[in-house]
C-alpha atoms as a PDB file:
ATOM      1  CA  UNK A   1      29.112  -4.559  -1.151  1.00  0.00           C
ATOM      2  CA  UNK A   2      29.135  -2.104   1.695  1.00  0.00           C
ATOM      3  CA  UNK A   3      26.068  -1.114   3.419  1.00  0.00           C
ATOM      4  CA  UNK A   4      25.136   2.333   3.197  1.00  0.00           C
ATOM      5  CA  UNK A   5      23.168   4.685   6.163  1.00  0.00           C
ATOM      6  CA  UNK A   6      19.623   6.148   5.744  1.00  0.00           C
ATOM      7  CA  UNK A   7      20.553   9.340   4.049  1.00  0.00           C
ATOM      8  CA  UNK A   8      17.121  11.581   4.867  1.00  0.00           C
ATOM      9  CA  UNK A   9      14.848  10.899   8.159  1.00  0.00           C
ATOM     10  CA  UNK A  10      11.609  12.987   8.133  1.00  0.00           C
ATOM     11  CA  UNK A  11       7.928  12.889   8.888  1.00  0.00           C
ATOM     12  CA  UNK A  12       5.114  13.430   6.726  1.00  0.00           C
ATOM     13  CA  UNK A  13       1.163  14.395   7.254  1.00  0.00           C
ATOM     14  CA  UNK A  14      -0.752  12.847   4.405  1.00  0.00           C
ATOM     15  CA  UNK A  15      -4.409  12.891   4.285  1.00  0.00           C
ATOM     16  CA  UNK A  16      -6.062   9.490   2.723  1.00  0.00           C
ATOM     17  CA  UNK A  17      -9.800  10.356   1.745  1.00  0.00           C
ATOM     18  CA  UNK A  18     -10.741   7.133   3.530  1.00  0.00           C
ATOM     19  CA  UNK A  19      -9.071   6.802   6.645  1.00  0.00           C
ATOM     20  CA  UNK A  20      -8.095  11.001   7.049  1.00  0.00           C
ATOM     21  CA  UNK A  21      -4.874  12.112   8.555  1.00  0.00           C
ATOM     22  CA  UNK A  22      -1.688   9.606   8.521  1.00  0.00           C
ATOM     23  CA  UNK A  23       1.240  10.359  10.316  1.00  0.00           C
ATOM     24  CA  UNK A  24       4.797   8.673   8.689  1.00  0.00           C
ATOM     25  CA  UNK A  25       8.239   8.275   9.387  1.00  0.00           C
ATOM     26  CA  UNK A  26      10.188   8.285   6.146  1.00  0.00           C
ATOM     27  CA  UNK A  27      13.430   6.935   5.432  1.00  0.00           C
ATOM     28  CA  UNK A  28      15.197   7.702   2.105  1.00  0.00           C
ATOM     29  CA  UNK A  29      17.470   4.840   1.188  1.00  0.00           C
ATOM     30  CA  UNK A  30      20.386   5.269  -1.359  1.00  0.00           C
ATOM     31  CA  UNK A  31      20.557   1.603  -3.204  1.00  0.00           C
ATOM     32  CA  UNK A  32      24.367  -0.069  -2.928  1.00  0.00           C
ATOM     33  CA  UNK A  33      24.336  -1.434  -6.619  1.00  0.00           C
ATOM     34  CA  UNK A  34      22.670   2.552  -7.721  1.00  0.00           C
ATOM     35  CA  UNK A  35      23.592   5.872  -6.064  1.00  0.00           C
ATOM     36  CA  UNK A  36      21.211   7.330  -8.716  1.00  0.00           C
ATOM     37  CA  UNK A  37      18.178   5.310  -7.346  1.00  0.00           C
ATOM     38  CA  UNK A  38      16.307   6.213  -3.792  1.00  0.00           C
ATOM     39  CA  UNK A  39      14.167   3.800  -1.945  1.00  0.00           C
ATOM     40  CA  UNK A  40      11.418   5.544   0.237  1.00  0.00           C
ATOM     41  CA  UNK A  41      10.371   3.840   3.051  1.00  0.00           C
ATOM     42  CA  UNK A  42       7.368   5.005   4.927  1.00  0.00           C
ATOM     43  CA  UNK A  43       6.575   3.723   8.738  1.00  0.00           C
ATOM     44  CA  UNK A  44       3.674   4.209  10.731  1.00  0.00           C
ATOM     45  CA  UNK A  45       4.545   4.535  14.974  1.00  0.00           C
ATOM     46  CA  UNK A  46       3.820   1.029  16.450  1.00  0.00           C
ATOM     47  CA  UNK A  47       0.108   1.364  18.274  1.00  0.00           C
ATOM     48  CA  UNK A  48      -0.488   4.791  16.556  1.00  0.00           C
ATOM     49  CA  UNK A  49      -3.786   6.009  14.804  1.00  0.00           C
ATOM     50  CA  UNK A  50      -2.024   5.473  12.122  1.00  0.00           C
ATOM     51  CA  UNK A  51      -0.856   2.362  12.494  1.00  0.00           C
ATOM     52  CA  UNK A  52      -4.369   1.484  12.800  1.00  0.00           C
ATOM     53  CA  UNK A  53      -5.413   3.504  10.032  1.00  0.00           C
ATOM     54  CA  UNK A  54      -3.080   1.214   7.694  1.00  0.00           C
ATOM     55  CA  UNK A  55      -4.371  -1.694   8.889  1.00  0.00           C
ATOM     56  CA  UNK A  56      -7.995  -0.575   7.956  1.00  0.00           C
ATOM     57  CA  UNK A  57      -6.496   0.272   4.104  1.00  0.00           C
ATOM     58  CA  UNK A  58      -4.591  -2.841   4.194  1.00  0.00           C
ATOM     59  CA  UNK A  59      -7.761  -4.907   4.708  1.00  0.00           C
ATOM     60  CA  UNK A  60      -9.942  -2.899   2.156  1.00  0.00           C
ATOM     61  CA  UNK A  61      -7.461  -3.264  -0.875  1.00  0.00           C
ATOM     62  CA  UNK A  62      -7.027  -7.269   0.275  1.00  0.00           C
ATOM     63  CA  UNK A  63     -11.096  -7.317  -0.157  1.00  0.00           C
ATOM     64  CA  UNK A  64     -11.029  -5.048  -3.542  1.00  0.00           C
ATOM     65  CA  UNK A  65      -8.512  -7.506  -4.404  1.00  0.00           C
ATOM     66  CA  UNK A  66      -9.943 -10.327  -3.895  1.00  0.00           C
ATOM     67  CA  UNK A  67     -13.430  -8.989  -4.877  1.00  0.00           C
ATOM     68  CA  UNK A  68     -11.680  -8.335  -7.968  1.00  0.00           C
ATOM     69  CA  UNK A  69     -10.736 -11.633  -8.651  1.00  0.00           C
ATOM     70  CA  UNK A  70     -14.303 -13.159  -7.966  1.00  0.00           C
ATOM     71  CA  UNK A  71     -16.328 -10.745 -10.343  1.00  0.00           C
ATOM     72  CA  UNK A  72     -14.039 -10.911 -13.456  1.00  0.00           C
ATOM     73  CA  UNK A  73     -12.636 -14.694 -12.820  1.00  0.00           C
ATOM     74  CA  UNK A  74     -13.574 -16.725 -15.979  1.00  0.00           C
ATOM     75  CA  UNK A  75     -16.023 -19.594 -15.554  1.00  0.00           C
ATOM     76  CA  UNK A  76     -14.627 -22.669 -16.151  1.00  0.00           C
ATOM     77  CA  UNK A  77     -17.849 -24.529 -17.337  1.00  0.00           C
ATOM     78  CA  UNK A  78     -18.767 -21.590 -19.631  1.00  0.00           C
ATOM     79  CA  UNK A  79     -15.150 -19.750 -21.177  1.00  0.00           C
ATOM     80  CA  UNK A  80     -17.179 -16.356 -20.103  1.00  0.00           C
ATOM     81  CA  UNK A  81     -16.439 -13.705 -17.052  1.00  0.00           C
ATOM     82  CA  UNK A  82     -18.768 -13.549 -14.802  1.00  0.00           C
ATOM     83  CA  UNK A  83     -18.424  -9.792 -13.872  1.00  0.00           C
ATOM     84  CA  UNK A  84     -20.268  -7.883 -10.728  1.00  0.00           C
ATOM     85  CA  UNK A  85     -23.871  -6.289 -11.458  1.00  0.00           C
ATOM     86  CA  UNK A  86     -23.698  -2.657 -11.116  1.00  0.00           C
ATOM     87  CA  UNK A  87     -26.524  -1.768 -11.584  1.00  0.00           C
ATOM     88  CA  UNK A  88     -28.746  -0.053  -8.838  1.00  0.00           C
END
C-alpha cells in the first residue's frame, strides 16, 4: 500500500455560536484502500485563538457528556432513570 499526498490544503473561517470565529487549516486526504472516499482533516494553529477556542468546546461537550451520563444513568437499586429536573 503506497502512501498517498494531501491532495487539497486550504483555510476556512467558521463561526461556532459559542466560542465565535475559528480559524482552520484543512487537509483533504484521499484514502489508499478508496480513491472515492476523502478524509477532512481540520487543524487549529498551535497557541492560536482558536486553538484555545477548541479547547473551550472540547471541555463543554466532555461535561454535556458526562452530564449526560449522570441524569439518564439507570439506578441500580431502583431499575428507573434518574433524569435532570428541568424545570425552572
Amino acid at each position: 500500500m503506497r502512501s498517498r499526498e494531501p491532495i487539497n490544503h486550504d483555510t476556512k473561517v467558521l463561526h461556532h455560536p459559542v466560542v465565535g470565529e475559528l480559524t482552520l487549516r484543512t487537509e483533504a486526504l484521499a484514502l489508499p484502500g478508496d480513491p472515492d472516499q476523502t478524509l477532512f482533516v481540520y487543524l487549529a494553529d498551535p497557541g492560536s485563538r482558536s486553538e484555545e477556542a477548541l479547547a473551550v468546546l472540547s471541555s463543554w461537550a466532555a461535561g454535556q457528556s458526562h452530564a449526560d451520563d449522570r441524569t439518564t444513568a439507570p439506578d441500580s437499586h431502583q431499575g428507573t432513570e434518574r433524569r435532570r429536573n428541568t424545570a425552572g
